[in-house]
PDB file of N, CA and C in Angstrom:
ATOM      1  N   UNK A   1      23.695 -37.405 -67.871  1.00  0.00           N
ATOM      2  CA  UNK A   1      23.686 -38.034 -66.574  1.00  0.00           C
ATOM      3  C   UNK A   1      22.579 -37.406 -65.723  1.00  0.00           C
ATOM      4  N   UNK A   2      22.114 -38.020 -65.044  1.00  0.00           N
ATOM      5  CA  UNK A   2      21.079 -37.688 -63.993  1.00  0.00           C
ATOM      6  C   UNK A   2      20.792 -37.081 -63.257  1.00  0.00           C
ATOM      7  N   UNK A   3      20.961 -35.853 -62.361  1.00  0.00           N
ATOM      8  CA  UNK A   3      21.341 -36.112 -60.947  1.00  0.00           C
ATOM      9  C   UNK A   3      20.083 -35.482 -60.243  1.00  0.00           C
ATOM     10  N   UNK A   4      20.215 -36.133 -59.108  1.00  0.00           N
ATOM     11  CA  UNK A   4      18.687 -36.849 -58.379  1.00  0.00           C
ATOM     12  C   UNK A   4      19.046 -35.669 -57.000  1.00  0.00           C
ATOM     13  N   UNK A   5      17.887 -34.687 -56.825  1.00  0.00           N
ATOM     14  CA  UNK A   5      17.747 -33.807 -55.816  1.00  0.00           C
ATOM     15  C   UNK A   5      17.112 -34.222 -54.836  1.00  0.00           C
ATOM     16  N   UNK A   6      17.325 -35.306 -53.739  1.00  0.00           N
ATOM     17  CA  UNK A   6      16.626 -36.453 -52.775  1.00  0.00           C
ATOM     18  C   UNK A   6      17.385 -36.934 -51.603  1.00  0.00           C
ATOM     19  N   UNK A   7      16.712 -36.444 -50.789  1.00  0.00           N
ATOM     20  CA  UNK A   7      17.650 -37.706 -49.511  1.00  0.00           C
ATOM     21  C   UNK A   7      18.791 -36.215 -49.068  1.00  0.00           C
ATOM     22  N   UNK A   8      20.063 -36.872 -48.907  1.00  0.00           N
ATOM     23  CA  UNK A   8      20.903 -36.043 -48.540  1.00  0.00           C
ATOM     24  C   UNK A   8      21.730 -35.503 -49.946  1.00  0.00           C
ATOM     25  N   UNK A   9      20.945 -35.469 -51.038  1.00  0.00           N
ATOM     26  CA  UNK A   9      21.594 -34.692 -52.400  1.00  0.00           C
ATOM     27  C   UNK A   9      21.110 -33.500 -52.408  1.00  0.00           C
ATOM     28  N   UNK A  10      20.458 -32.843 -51.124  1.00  0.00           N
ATOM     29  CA  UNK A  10      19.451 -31.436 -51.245  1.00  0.00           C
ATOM     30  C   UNK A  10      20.372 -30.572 -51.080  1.00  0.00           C
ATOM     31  N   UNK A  11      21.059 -30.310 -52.448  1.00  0.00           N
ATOM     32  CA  UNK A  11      22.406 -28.798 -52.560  1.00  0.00           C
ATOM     33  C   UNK A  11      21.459 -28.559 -53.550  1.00  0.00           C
ATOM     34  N   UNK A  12      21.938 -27.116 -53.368  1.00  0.00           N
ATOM     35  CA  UNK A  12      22.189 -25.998 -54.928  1.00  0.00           C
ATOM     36  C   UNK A  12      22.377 -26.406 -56.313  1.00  0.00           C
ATOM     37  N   UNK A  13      23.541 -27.443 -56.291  1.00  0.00           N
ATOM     38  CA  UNK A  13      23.993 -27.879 -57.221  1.00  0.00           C
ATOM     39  C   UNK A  13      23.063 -29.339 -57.994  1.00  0.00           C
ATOM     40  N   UNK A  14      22.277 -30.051 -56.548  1.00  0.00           N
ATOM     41  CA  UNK A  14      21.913 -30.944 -57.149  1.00  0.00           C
ATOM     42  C   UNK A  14      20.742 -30.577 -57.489  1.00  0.00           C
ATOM     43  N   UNK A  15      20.175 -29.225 -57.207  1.00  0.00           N
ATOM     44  CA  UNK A  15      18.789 -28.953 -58.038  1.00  0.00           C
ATOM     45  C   UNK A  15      18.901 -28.132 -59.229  1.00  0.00           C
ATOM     46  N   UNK A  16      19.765 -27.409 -59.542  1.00  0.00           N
ATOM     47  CA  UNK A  16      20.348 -27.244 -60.546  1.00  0.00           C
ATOM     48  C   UNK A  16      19.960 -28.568 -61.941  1.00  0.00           C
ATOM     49  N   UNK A  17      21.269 -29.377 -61.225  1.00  0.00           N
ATOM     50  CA  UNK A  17      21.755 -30.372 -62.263  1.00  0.00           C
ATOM     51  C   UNK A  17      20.272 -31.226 -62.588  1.00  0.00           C
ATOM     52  N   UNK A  18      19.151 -31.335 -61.635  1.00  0.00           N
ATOM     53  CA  UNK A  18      17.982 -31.777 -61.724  1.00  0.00           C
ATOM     54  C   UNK A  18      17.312 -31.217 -62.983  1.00  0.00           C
ATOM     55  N   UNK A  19      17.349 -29.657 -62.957  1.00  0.00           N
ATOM     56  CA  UNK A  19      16.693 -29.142 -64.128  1.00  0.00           C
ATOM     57  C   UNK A  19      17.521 -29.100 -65.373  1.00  0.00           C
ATOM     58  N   UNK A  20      18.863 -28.988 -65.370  1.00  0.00           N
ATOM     59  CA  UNK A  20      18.970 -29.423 -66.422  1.00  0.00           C
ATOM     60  C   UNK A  20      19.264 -31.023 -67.265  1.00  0.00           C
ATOM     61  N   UNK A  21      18.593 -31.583 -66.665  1.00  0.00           N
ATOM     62  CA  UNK A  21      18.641 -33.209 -67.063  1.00  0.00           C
ATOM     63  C   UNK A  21      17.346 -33.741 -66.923  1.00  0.00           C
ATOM     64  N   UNK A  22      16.061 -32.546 -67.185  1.00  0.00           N
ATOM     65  CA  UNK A  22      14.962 -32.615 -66.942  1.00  0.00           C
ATOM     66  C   UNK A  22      14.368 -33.594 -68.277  1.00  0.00           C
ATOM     67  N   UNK A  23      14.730 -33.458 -69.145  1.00  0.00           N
ATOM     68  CA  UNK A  23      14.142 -34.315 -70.680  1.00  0.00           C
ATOM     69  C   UNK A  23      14.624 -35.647 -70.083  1.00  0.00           C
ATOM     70  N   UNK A  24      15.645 -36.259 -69.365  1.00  0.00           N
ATOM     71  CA  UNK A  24      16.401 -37.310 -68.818  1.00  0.00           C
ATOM     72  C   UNK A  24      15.446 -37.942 -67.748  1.00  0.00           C
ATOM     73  N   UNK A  25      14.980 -37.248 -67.088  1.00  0.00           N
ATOM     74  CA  UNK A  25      14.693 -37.139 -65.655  1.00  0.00           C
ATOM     75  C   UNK A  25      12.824 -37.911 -65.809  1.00  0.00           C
ATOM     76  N   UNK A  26      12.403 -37.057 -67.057  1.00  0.00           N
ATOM     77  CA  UNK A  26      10.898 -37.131 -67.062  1.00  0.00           C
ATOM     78  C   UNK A  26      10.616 -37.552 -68.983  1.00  0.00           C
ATOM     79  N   UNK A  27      11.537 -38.505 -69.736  1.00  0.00           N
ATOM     80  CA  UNK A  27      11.605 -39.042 -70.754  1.00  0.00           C
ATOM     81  C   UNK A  27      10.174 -38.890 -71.951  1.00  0.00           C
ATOM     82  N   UNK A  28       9.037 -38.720 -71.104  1.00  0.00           N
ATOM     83  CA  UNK A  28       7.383 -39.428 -72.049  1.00  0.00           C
ATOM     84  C   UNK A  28       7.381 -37.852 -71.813  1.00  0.00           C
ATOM     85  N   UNK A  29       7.575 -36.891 -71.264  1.00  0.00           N
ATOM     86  CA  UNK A  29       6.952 -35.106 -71.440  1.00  0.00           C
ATOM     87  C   UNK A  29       6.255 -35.052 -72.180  1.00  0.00           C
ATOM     88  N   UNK A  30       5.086 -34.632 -72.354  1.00  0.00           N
ATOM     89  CA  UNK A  30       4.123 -33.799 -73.195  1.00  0.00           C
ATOM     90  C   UNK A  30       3.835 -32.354 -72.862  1.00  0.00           C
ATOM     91  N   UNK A  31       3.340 -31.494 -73.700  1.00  0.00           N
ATOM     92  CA  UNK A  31       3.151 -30.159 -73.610  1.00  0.00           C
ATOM     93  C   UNK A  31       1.533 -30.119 -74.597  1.00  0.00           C
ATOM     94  N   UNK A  32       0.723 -29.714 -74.132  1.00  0.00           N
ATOM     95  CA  UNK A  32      -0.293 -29.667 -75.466  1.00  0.00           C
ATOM     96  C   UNK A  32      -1.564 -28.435 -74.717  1.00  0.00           C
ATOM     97  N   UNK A  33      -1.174 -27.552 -76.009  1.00  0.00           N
ATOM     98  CA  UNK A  33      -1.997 -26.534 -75.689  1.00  0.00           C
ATOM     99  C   UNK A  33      -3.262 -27.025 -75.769  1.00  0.00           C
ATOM    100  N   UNK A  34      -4.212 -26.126 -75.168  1.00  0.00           N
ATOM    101  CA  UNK A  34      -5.268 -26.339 -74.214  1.00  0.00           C
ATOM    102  C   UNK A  34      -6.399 -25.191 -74.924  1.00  0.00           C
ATOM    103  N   UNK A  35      -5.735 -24.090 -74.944  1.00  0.00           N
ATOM    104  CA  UNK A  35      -6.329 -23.014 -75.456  1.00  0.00           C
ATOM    105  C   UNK A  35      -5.416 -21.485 -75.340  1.00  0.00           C
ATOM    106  N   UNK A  36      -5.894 -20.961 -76.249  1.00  0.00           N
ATOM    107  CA  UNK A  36      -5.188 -19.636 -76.774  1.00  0.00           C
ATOM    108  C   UNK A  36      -6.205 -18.221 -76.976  1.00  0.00           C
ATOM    109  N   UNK A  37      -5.994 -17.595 -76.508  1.00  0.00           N
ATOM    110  CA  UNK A  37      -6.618 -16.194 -76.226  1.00  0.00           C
ATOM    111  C   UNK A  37      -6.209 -14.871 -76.630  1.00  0.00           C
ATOM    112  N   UNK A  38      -6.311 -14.408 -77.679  1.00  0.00           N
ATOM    113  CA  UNK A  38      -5.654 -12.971 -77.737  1.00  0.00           C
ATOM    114  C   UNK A  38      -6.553 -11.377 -77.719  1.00  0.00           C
ATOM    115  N   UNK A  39      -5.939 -10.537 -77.184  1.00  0.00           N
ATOM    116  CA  UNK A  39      -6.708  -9.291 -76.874  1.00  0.00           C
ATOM    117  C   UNK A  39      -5.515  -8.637 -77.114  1.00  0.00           C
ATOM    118  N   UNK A  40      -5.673  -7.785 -78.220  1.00  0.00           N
ATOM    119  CA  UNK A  40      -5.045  -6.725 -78.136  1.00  0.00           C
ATOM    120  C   UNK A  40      -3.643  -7.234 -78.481  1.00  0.00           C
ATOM    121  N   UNK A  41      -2.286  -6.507 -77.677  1.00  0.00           N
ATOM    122  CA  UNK A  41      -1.131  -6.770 -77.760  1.00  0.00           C
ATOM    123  C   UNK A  41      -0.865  -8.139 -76.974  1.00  0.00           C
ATOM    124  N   UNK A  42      -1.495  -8.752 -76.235  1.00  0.00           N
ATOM    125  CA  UNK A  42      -1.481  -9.920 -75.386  1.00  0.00           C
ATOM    126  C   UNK A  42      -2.031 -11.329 -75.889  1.00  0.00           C
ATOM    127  N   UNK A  43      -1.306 -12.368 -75.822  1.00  0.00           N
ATOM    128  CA  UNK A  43      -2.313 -14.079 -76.108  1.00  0.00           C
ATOM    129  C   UNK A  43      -1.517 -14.491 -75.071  1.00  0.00           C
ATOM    130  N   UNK A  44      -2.400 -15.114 -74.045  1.00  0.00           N
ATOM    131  CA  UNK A  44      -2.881 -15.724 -73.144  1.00  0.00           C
ATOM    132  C   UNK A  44      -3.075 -17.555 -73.878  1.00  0.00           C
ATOM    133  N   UNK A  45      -2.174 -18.586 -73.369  1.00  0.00           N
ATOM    134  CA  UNK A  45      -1.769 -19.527 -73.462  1.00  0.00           C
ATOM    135  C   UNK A  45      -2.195 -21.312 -72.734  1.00  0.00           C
ATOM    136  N   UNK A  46      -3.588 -21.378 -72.672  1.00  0.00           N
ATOM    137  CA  UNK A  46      -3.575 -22.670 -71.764  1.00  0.00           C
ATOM    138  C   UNK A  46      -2.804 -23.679 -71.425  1.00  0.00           C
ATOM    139  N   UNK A  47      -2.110 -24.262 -71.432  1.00  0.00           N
ATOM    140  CA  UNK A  47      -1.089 -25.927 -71.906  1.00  0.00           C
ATOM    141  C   UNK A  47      -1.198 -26.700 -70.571  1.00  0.00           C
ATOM    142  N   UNK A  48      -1.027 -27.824 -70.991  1.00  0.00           N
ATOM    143  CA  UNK A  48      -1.295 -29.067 -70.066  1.00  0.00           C
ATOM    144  C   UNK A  48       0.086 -29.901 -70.428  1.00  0.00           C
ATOM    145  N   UNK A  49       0.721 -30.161 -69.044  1.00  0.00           N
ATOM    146  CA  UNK A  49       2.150 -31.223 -68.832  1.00  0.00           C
ATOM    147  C   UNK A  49       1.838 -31.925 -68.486  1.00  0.00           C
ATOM    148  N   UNK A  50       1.899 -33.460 -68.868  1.00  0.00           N
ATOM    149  CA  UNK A  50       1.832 -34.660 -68.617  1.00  0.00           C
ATOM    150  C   UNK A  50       3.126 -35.666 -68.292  1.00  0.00           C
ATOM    151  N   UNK A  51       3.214 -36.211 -66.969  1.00  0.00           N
ATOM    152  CA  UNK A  51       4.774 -36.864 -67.471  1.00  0.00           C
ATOM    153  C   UNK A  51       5.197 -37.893 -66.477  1.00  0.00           C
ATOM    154  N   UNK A  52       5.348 -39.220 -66.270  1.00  0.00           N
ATOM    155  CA  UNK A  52       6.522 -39.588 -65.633  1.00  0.00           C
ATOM    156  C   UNK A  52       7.852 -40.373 -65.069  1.00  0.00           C
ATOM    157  N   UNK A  53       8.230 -39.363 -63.799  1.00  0.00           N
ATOM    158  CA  UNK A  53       9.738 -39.510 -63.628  1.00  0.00           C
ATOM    159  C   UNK A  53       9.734 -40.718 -63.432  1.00  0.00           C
ATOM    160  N   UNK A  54      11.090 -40.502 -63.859  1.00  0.00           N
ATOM    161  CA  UNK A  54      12.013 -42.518 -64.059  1.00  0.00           C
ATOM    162  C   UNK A  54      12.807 -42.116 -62.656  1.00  0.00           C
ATOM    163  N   UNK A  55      12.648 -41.041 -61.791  1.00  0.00           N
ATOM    164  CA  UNK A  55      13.311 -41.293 -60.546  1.00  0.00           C
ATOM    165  C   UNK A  55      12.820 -39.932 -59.865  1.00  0.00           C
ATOM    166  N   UNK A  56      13.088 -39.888 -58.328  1.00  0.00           N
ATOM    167  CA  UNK A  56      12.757 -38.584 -57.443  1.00  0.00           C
ATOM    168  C   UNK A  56      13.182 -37.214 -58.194  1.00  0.00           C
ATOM    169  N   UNK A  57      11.600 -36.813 -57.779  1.00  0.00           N
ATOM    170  CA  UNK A  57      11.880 -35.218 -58.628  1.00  0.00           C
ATOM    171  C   UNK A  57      11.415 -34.484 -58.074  1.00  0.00           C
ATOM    172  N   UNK A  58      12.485 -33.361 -57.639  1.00  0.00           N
ATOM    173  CA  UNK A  58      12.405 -32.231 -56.576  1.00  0.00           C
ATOM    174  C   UNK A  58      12.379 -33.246 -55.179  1.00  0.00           C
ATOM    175  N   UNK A  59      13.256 -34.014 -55.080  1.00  0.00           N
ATOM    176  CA  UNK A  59      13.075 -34.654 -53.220  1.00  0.00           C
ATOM    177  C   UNK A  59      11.551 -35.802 -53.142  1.00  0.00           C
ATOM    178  N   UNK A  60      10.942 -35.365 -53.892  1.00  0.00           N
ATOM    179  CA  UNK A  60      10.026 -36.351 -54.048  1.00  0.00           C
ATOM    180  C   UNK A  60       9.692 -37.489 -54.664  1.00  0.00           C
ATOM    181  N   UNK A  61       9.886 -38.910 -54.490  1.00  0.00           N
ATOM    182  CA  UNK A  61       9.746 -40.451 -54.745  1.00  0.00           C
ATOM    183  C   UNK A  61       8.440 -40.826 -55.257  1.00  0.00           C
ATOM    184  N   UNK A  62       8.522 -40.758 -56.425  1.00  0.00           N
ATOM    185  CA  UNK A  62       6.952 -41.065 -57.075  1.00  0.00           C
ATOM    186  C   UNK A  62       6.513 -42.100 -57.279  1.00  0.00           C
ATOM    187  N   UNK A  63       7.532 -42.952 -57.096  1.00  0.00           N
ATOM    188  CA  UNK A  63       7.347 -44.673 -57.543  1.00  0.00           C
ATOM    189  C   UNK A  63       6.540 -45.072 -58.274  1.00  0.00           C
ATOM    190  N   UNK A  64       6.655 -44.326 -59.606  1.00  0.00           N
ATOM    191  CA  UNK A  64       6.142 -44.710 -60.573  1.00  0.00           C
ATOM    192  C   UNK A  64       5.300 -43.825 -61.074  1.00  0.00           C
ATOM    193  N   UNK A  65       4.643 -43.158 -60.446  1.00  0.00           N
ATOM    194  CA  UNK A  65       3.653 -41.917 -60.520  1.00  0.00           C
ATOM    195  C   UNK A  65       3.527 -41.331 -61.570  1.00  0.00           C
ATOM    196  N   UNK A  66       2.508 -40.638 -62.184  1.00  0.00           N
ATOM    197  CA  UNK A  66       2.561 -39.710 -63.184  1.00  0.00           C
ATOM    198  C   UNK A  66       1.929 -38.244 -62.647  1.00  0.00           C
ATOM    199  N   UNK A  67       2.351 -36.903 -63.448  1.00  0.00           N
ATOM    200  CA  UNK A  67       1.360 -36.280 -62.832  1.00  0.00           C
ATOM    201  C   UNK A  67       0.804 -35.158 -63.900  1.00  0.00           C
ATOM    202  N   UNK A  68      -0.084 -33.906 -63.727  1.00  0.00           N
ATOM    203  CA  UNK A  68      -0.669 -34.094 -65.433  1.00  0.00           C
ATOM    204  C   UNK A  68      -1.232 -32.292 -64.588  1.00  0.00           C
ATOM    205  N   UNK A  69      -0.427 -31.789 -65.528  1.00  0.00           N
ATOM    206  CA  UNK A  69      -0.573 -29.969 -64.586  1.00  0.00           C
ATOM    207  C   UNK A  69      -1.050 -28.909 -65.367  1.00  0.00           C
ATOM    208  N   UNK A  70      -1.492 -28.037 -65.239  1.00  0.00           N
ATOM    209  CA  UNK A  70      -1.324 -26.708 -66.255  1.00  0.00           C
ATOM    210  C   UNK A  70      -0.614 -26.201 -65.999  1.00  0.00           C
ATOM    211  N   UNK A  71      -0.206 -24.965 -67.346  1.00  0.00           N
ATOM    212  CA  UNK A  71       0.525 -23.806 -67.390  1.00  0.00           C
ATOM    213  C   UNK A  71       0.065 -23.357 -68.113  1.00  0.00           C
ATOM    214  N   UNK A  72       0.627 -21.534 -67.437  1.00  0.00           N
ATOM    215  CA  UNK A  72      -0.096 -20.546 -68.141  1.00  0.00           C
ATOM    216  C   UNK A  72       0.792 -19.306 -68.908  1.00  0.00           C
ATOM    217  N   UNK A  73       0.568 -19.330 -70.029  1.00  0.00           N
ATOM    218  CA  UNK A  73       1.896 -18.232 -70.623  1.00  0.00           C
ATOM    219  C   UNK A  73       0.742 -17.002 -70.927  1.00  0.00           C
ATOM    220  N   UNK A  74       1.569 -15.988 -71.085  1.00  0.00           N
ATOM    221  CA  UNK A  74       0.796 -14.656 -70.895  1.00  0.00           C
ATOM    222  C   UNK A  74       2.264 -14.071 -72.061  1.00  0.00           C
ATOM    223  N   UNK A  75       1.671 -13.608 -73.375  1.00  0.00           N
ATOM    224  CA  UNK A  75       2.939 -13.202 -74.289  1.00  0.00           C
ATOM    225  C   UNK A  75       2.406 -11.771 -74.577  1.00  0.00           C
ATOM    226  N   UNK A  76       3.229 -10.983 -74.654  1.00  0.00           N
ATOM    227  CA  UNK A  76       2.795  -9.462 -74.770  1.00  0.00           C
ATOM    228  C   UNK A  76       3.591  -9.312 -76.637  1.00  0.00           C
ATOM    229  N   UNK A  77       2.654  -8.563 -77.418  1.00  0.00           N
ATOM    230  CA  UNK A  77       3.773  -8.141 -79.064  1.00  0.00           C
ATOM    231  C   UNK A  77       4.022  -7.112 -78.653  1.00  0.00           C
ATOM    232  N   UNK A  78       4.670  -6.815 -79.567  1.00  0.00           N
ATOM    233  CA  UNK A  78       5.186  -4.965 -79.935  1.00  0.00           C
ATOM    234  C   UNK A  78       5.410  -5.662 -81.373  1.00  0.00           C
ATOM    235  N   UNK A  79       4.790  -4.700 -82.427  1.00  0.00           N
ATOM    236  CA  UNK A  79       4.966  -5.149 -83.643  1.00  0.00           C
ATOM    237  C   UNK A  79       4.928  -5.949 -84.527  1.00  0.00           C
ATOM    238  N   UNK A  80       4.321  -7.281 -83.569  1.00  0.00           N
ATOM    239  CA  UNK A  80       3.652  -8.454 -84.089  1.00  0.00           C
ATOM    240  C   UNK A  80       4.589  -9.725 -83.528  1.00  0.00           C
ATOM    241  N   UNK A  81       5.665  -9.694 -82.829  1.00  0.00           N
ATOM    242  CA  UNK A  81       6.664 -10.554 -82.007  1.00  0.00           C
ATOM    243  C   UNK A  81       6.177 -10.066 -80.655  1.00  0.00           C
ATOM    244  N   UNK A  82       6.832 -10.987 -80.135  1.00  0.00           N
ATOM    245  CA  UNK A  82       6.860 -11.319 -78.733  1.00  0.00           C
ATOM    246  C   UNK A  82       7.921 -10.437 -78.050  1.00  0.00           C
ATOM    247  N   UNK A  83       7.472  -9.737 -77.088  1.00  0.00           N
ATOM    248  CA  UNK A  83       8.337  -8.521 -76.432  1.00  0.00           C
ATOM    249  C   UNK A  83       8.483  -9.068 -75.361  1.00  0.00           C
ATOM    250  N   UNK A  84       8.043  -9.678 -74.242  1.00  0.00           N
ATOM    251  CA  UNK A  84       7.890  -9.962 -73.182  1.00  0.00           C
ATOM    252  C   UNK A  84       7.036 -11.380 -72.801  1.00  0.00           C
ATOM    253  N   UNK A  85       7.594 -12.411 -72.523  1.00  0.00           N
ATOM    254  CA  UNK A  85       6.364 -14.095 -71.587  1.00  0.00           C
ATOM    255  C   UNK A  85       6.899 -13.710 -70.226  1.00  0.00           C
ATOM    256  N   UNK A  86       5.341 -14.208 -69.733  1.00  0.00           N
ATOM    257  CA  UNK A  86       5.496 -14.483 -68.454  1.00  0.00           C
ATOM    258  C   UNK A  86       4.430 -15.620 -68.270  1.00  0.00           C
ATOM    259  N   UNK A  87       5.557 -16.801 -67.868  1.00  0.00           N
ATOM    260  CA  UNK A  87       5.442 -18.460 -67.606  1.00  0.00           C
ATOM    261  C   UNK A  87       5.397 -18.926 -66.562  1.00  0.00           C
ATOM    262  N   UNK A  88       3.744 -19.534 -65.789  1.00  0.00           N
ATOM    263  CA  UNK A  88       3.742 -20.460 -64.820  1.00  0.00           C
ATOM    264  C   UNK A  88       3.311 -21.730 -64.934  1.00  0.00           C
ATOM    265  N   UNK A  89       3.850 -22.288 -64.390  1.00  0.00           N
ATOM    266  CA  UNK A  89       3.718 -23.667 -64.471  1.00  0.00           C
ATOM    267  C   UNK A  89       3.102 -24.713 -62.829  1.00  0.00           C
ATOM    268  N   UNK A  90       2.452 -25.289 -62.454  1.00  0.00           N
ATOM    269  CA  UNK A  90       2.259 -25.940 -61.358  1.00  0.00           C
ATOM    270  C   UNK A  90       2.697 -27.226 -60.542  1.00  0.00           C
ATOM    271  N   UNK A  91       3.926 -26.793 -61.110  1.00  0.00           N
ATOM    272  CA  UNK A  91       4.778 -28.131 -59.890  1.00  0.00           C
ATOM    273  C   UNK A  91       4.795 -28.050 -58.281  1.00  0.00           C
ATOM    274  N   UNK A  92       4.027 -27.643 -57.540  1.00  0.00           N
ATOM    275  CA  UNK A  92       3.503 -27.941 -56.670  1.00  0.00           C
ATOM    276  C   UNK A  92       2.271 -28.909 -56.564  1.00  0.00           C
ATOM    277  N   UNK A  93       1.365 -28.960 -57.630  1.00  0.00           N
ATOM    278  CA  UNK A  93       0.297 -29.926 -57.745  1.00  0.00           C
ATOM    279  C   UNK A  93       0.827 -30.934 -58.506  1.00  0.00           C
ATOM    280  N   UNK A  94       1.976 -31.219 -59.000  1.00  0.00           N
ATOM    281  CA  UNK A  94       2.982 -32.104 -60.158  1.00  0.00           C
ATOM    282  C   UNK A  94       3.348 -32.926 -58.759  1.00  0.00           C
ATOM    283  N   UNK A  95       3.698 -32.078 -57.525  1.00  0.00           N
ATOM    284  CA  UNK A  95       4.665 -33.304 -56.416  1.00  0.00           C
ATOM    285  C   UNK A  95       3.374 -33.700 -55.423  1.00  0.00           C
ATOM    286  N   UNK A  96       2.071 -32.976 -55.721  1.00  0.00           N
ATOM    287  CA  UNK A  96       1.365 -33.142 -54.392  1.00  0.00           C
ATOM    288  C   UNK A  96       0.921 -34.674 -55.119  1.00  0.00           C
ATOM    289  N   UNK A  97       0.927 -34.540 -56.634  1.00  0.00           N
ATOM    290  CA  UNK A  97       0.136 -35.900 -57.387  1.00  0.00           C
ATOM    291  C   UNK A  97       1.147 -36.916 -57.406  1.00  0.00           C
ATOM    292  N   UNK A  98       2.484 -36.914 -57.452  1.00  0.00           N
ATOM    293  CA  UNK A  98       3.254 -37.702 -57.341  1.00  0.00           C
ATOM    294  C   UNK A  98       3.683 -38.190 -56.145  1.00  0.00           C
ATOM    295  N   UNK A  99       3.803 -37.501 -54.599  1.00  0.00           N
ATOM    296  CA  UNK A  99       3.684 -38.026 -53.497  1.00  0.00           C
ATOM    297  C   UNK A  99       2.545 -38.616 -52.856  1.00  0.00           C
ATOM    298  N   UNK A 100       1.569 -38.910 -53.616  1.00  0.00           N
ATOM    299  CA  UNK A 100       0.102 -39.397 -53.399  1.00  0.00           C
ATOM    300  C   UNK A 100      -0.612 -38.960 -52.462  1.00  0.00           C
ATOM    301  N   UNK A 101      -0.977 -37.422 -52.631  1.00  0.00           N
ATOM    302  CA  UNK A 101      -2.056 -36.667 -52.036  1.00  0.00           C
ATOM    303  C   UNK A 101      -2.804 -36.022 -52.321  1.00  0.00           C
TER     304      UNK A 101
END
């Protein structure tokens, strides 16, 4: 089930339930790395999200909109695995492209 963080649904709960009904929410998702970098104990991760919502996401009405972002993962090894990611992503430029600005 859906549930739509918009209008007077702006709880806790309905942004919550937003992310997890996010595959629901944004159906066509893509993820496609971009480029990959390693030094040392660290690879450094380009990726590009492409996607869109079949309804308001994060309070914002896209009417139809798509919007098309980077992210950046930063993975540290110890021993040849992954010890530590640290994951950003740009959904602020995801709602500025979907509220048409």
């Amino acid at each position: 089930m859906l549930c739509l963080y918009s209008g007077d649904n702006k709880t806790r709960e309905g942004f919550l339930g937003q992310i997890g009904g996010f595959g629901q929410l944004v159906p066509d998702l893509k993820w496609a790395v971009e480029a990959m970098h390693q030094d040392g104990n660290f690879v450094t991760v380009r990726s590009r999200a492409t996607g869109t919502p079949v309804g308001p996401m994060f309070g914002v009405d896209g009417e139809g909109r798509s919007f098309d972002i980077m992210t950046i993962d930063i993975h540290e090894l110890e021993d040849g695995k992954i010890a530590r990611s640290y994951h950003v992503e740009d959904w602020a430029g995801a709602l500025g492209q979907l509220s048409g600005r």
